[in-house]
Protein backbone atom coordinates (compact mmCIF):
# COMPACT_ATOMS: atom_id res chain seq x y z
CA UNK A 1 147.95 161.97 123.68
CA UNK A 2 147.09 165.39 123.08
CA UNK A 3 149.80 168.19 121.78
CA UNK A 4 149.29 171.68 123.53
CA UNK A 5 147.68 174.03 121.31
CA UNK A 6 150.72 176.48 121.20
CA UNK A 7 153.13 173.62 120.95
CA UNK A 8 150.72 172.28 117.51
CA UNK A 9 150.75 175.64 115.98
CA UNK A 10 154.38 176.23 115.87
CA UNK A 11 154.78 172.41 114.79
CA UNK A 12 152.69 173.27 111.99
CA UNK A 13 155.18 175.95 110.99
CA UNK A 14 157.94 174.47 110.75
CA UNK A 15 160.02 173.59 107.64
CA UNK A 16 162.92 171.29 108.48
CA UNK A 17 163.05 167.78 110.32
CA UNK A 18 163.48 166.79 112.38
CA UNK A 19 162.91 169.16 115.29
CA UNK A 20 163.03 168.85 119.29
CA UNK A 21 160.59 171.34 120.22
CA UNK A 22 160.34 172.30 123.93
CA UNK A 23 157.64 173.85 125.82
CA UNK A 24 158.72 176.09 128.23
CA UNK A 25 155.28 177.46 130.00
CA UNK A 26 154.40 173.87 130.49
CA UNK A 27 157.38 173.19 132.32
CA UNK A 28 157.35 175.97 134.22
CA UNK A 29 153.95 175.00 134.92
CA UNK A 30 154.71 171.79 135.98
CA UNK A 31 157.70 172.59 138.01
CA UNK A 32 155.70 175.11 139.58
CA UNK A 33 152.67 172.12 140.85
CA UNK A 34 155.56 169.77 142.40
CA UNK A 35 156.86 172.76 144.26
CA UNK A 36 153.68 173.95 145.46
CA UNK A 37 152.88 170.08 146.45
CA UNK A 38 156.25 169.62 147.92
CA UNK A 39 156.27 172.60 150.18
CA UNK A 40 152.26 172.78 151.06
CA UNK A 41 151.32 173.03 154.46
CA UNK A 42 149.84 169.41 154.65
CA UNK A 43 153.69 168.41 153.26
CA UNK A 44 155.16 170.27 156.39
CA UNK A 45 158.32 171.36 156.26
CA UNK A 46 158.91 169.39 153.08
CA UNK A 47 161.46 168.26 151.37
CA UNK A 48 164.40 169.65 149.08
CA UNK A 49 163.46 169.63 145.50
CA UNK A 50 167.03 169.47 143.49
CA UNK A 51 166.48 168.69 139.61
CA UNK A 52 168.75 165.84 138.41
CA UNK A 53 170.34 167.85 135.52
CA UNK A 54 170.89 164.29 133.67
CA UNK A 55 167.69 164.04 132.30
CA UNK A 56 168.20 167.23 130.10
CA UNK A 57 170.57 170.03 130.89
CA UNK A 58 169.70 172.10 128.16
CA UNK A 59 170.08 175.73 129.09
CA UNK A 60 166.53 177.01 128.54
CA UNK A 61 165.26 174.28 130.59
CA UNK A 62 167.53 175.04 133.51
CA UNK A 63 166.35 178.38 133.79
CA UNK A 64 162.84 177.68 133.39
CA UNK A 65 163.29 174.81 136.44
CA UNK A 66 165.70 177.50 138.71
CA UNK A 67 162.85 179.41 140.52
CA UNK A 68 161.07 175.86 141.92
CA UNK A 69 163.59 174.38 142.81
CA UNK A 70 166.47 174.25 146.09
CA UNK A 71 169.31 173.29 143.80
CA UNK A 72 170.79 170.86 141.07
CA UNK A 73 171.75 167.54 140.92
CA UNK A 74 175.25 167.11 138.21
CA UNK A 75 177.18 163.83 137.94
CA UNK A 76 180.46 164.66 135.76
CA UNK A 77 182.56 167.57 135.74
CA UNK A 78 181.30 168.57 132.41
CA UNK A 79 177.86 169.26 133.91
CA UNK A 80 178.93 170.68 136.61
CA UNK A 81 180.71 173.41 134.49
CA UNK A 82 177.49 173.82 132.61
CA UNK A 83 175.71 174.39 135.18
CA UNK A 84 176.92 176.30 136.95
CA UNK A 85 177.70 178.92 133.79
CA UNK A 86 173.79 178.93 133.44
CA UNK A 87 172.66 179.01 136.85
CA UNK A 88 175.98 180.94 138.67
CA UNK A 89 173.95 181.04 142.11
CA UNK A 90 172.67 177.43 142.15
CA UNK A 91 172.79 175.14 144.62
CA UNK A 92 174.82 171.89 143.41
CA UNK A 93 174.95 168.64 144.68
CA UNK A 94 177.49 166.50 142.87
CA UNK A 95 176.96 162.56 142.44
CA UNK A 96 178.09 159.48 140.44
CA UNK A 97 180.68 156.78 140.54
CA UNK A 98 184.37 157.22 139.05
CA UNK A 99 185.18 160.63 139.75
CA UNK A 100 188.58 161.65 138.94
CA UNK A 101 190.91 163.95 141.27
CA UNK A 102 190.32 166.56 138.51
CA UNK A 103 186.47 166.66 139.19
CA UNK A 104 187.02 166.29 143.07
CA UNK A 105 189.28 169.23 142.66
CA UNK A 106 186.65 170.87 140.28
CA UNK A 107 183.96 170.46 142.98
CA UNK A 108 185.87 172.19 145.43
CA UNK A 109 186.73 175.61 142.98
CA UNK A 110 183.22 175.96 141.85
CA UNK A 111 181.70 175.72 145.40
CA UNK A 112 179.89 172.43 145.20
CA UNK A 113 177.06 172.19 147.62
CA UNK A 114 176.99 168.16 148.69
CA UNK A 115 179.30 165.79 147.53
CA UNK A 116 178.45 162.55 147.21
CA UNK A 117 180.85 160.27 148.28
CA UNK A 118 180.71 156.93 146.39
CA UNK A 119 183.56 154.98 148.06
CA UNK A 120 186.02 155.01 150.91
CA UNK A 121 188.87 155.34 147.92
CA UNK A 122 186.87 158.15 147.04
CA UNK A 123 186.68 159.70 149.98
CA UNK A 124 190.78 159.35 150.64
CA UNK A 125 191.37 160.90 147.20
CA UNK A 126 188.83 163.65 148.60
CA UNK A 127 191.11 163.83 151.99
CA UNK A 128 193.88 164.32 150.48
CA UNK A 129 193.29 167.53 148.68
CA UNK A 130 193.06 168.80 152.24
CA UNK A 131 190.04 171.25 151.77
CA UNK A 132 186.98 171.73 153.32
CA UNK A 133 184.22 169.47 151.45
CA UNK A 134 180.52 169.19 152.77
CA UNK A 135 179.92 165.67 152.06
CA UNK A 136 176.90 162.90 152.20
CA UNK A 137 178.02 159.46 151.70
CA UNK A 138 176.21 157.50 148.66
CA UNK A 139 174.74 154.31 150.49
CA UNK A 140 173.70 150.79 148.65
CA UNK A 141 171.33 149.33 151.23
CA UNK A 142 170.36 145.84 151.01
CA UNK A 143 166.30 146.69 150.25
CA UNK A 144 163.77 145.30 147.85
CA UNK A 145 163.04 147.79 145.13
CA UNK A 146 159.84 145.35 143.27
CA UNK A 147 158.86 146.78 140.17
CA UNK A 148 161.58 149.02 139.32
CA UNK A 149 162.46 150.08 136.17
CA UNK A 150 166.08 150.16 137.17
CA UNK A 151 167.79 149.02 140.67
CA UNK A 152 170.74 151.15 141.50
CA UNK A 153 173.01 148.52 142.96
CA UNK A 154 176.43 147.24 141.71
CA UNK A 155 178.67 149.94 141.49
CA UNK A 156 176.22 152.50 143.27
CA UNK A 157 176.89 153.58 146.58
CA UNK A 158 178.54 151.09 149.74
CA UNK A 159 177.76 148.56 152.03
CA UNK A 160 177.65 148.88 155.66
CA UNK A 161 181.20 147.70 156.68
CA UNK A 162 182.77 150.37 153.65
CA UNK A 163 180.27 153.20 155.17
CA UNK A 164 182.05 152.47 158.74
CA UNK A 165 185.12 152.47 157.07
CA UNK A 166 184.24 156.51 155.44
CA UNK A 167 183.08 157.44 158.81
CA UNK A 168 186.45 156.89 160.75
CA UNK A 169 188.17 158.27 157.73
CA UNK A 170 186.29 161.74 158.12
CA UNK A 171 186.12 161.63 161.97
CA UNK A 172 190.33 161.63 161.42
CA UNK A 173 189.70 164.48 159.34
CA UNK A 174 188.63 168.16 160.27
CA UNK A 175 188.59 169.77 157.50
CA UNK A 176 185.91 167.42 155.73
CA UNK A 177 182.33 167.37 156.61
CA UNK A 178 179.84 164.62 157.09
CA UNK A 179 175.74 166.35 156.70
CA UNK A 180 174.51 162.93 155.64
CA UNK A 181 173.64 160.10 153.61
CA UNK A 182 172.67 159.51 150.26
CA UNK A 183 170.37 156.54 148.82
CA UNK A 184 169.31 156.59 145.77
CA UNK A 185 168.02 152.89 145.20
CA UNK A 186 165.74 152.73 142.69
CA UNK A 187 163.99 154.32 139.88
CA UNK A 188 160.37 153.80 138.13
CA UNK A 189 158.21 153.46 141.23
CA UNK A 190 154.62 154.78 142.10
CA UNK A 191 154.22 157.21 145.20
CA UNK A 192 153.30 154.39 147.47
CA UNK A 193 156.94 152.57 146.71
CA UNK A 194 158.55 155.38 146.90
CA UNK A 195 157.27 156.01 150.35
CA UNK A 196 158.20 152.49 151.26
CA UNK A 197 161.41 152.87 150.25
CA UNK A 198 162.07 156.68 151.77
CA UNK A 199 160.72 155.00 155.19
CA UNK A 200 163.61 152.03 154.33
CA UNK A 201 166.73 154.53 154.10
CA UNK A 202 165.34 156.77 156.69
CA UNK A 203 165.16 153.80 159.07
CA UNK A 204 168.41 152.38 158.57
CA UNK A 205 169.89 156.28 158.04
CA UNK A 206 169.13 158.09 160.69
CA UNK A 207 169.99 155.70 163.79
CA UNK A 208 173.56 154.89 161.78
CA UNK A 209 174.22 158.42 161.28
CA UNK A 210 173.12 159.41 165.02
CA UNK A 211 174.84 156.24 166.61
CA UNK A 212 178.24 155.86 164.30
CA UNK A 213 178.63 159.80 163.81
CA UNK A 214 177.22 161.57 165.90
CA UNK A 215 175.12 163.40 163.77
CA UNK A 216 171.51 164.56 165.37
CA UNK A 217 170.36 166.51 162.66
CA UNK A 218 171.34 165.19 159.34
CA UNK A 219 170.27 165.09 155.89
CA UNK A 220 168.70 162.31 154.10
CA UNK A 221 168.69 162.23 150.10
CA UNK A 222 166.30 159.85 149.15
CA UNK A 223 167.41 160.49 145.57
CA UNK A 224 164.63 160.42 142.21
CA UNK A 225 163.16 157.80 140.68
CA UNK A 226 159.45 158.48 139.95
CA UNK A 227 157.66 157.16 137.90
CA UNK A 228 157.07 157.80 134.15
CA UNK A 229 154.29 155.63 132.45
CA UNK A 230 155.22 156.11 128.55
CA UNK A 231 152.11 153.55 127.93
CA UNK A 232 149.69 156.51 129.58
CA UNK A 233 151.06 159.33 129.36
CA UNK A 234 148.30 160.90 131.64
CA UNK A 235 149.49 159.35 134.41
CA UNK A 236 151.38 161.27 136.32
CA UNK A 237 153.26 160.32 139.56
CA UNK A 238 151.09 161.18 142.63
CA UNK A 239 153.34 164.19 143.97
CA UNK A 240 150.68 165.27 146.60
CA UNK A 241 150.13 161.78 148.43
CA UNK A 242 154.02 161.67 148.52
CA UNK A 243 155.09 164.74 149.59
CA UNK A 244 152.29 164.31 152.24
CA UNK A 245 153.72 160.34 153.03
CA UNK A 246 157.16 162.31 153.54
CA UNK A 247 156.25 164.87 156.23
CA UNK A 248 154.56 161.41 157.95
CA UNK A 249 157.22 159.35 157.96
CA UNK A 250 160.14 162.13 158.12
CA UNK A 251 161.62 163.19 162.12
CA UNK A 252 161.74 166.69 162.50
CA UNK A 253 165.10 167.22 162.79
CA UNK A 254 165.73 165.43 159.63
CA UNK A 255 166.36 167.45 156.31
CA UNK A 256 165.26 164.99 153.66
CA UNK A 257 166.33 165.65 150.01
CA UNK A 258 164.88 164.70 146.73
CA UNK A 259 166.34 165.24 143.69
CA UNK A 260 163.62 163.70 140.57
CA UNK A 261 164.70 164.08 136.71
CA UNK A 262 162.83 162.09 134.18
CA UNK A 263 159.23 163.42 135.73
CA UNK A 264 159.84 166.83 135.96
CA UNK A 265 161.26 167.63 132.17
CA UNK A 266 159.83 164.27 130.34
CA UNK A 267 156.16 165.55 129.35
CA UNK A 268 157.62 168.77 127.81
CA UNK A 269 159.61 168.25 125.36
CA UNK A 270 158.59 166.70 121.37
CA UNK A 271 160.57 164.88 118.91
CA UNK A 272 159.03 166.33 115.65
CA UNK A 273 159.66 164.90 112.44
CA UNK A 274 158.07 163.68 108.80
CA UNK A 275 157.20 160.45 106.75
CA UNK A 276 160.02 159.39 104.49
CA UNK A 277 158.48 156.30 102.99
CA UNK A 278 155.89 154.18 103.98
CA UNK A 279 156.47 150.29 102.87
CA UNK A 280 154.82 146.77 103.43
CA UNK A 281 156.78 143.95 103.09
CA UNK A 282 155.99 139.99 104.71
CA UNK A 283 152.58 141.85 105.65
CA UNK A 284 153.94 144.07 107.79
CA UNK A 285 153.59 147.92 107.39
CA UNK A 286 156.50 150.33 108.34
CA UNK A 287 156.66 154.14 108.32
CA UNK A 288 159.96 155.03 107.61
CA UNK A 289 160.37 158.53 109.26
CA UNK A 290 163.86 161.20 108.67
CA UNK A 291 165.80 160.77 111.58
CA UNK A 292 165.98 157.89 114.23
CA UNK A 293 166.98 156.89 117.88
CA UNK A 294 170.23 158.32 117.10
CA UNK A 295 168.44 161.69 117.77
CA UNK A 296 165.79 160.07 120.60
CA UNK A 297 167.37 156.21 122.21
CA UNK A 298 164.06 156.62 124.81
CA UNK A 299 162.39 154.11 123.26
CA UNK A 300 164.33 151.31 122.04
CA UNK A 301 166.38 152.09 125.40
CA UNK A 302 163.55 151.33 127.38
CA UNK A 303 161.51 149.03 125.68
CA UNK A 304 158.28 150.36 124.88
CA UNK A 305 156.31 152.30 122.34
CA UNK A 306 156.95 156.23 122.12
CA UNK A 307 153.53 158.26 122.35
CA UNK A 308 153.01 160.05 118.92
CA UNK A 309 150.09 162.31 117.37
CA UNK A 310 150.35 161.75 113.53
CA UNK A 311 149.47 165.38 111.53
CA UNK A 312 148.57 165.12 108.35
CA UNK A 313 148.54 166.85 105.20
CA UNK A 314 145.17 166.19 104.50
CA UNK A 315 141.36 165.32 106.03
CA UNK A 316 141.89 161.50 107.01
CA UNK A 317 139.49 158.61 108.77
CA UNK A 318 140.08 156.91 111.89
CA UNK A 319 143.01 154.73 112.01
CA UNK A 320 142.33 152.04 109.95
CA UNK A 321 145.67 150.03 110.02
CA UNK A 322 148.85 149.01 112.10
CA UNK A 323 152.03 149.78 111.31
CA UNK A 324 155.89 150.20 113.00
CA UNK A 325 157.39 153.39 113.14
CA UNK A 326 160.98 152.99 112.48
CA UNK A 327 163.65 156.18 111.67
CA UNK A 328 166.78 155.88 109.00
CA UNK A 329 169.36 153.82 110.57
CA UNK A 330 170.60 150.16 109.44
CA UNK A 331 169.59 148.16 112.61
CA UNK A 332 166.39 146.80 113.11
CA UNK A 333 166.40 148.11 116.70
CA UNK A 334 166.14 151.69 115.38
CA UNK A 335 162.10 151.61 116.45
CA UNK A 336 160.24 154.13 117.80
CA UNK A 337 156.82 152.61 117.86
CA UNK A 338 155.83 148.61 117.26
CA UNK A 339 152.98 147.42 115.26
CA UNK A 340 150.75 150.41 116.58
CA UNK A 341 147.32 151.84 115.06
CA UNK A 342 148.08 154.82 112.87
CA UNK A 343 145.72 156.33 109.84
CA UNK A 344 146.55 155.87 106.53
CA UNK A 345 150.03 157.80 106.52
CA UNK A 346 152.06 159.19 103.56
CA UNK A 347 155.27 160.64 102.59
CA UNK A 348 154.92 164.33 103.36
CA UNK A 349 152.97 163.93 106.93
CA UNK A 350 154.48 164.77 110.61
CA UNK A 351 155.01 162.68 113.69
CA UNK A 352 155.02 164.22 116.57
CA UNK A 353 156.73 162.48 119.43
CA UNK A 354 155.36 163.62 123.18
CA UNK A 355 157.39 162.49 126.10
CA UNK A 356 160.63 163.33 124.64
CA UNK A 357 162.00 165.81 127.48
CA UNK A 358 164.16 163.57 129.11
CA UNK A 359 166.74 161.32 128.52
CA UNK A 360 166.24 161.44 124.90
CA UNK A 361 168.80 163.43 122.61
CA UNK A 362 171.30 163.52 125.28
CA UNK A 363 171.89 159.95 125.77
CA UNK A 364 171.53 159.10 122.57
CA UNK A 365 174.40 158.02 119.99
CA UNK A 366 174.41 161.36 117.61
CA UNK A 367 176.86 160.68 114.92
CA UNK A 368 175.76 157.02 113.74
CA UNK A 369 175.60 156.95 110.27
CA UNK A 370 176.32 160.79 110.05
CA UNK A 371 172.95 161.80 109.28
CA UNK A 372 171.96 165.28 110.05
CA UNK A 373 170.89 166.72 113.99
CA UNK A 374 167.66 167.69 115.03
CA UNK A 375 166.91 171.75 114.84
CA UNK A 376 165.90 172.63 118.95
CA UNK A 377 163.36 174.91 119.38
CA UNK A 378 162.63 176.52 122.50
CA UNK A 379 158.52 177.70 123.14
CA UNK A 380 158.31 180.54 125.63
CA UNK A 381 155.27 182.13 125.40
C-alpha cells in the first residue's frame, strides 16, 4: 500500500498523534470516476448515485462528494440535520429502522426527498401526521446474498404479506405517495453479485409494484453494498462492468437508485499515529502504538488486518520480523494488525493507517478509557 505523495508530505509534518488525515483531491477524484462510469453512454441512462452519509459525514467530505452525486442517503434525525446544514440543496433520502414520530415529523420540515418506509406501523405513524410524504417502502426479500460481508435481514425491511399490508394503507391515503421500493439486501459483494442481486429485486419489484399498485414507472433502490477488500487494497469494485450490467438488466421506465458508502470515502482517509513501545513477551512481538480502536473500530469490527505503511525515523532494511500492532486500551481485542511483517520498529516512528475513510472514527467507542481524540486534518490541494 502506497501513501499519495501529498498525503506523505504533510504526514511527515505533523507533530501530534494521532491524526485522521483526509485527502480531499483523491476523493474528489474518485467520486468523480464512479460518476463518469455510472452515467457513461454504455451505462445508459444510469442509475442514481446517492452517498450513504453513514460511512463518514464529515463536512469536508460532503462537499467534496456533492457535485457527483444525485443526493444523500441519512438514517437518524441527527444526520439528517447535518446534512442538510452542509449541503442546504441536497437531495435526501431518509432510511433505517426505529424512527420516532419526531424524525418522521423532522423528515417532513426539512423536505426529505424518499422516505423509506420500514414497517406498516411505520407507515401509520407516517399517516397520521397527515402530510404529503414521497415514500419507497424498505423490502426484505427472501434471496441468497453468498459471500456477504453482512446480510441485511432481521429487522431490515418487510415481507411480502406486511408490503401488501403498506400498500392498502397508502392507497386509503391521498396525501402520501408510493414512487417505489427499496432493497437493500446485502453488503460486501463483487460487481457480478451485485448484478445478481439488482436483477433479484428488480424481478420481484417491478411486477409487485405494477400489479399491487399500480405503479408503471417506479423507482427501484437497489441500496450499497460494494465491495471493499481491506486484504488488497488495490482492488477496487468493478464500477464500469456494473453500471454497464445495470442499463442491461434495468426496463426503461424504471428509475433504479444506488446509494454506496464504504467504497466511495474508504480509500481516502488515514489513521496516522506513532510507536509508543515496542515489547516481546511468550515470543511474540507487539508494537504498542498512542491511540487505539477507540479512535478507528474498522478492524477489530471486521476482522481483518488494517493496511499500514510504517515511516521511520531512520534508513531501515526490509522487514525482517512479525509483529501485532495493538493501540492503548486494556482489552486484548484493541488490534489493529495481527502477527504481520513490519521492519525493525521503534519508539519515535509513524504508522500510517490507509483505508480509514469509512466507518472508522464514527462508529467507534470515543471516550473508553478517556484517552485523548485524534487531530482531523483535511488535504485540499
Amino acid at each position: 500500500m502506497k501513501i499519495p505523495p501529498h498525503v506523505l508530505s504533510y504526514v511527515r509534518r505533523l507533530e501530534r498523534f494521532p491524526a485522521y488525515v483526509y485527502d480531499l483531491p483523491g476523493l474528489r477524484s474518485h467520486a468523480e470516476a464512479l460518476h463518469s462510469a455510472l452515467k457513461s453512454p454504455s451505462a445508459g441512462r444510469g442509475p442514481e448515485f446517492y452517498y450513504a452519509a453513514k460511512a463518514n459525514p464529515d463536512a469536508p467530505l460532503l462537499r467534496a462528494l456533492d457535485p457527483f452525486v444525485d443526493g444523500i442517503e441519512v438514517s437518524s434525525g441527527g444526520e439528517l440535520v447535518h446534512v442538510r446544514q452542509v449541503l442546504p440543496h441536497a437531495r435526501l433520502a431518509f432510511g433505517g429502522p426505529g424512527k420516532t414520530d419526531e424524525e418522521l415529523r423532522l423528515a417532513l420540515d426539512l423536505d426529505v426527498h424518499r422516505l423509506h418506509v420500514e414497517s406498516p406501523h411505520e407507515l401509520h405513524r407516517l399517516a397520521s401526521l397527515k402530510r404529503p410524504a414521497e415514500i419507497l417502502l424498505r423490502a426484505n426479500l427472501p434471496v441468497a446474498t453468498s459471500g456477504a460481508a453482512l446480510s441485511m435481514s432481521g429487522p431490515f425491511g418487510m415481507d411480502e404479506d406486511a408490503l401488501d399490508t403498506c400498500a392498502k394503507l397508502i392507497a386509503d391515503r391521498p396525501w402520501l405517495h408510493l414512487r417505489g421500493i427499496h432493497a437493500h439486501l446485502a453488503s460486501g459483494l463483487d460487481a457480478p453479485a451485485m448484478l445478481d442481486l439488482a436483477s433479484h429485486i428488480q424481478g420481484w419489484a417491478v411486477p409487485w409494484l405494477r400489479d399491487v399498485c399500480g405503479i408503471t414507472h417506479p423507482e427501484v433502490n437497489v441500496g450499497g453494498g460494494m465491495a471493499v477488500d481491506y486484504t488488497t487494497p488495490g482492488q477496487l469494485f468493478d464500477w464500469d462492468s456494473y453500471a454497464e450490467g445495470l442499463a442491461s438488466l434495468t426496463a426503461p421506465n424504471v428509475r433504479l437508485r444506488i446509494e454506496p458508502g464504504r467504497a466511495v470515502t474508504a480509500y481516502h482517509g488515514w489513521y496516522v499515529t506513532d510507536v509508543l513501545d515496542v515489547k516481546t513477551t511468550r515470543g511474540e512481538t507487539y508494537v504498542v502504538l498512542r491511540g487505539g480502536t477507540h479512535h478507528m473500530r474498522t478492524p477489530v469490527t471486521k476482522g481483518h488486518n488494517q493496511p499500514f505503511v510504517p515511516l521511520l525515523s531512520r534508513a531501515t532494511p526490509e522487514p525482517t520480523q512479525r509483529a501485532t500492532l495493538v493501540g492503548q486500551l486494556c482489552t486484548p481485542k484493541d488490534v489493529f494488525a495481527r502477527d504481520v511483517p513490519v521492519p525493525p520498529l521503534q519508539p519515535g516512528d509513524v504508522v500510517a493507517f490507509a483505508m480509514a475513510g469509512a466507518y472508522a472514527w464514527n462508529i467507534s467507542h470515543h471516550d473508553f478509557l478517556m484517552h485523548p481524540k485524534p487531530e482531523f486534518h483535511y488535504l485540499d490541494q
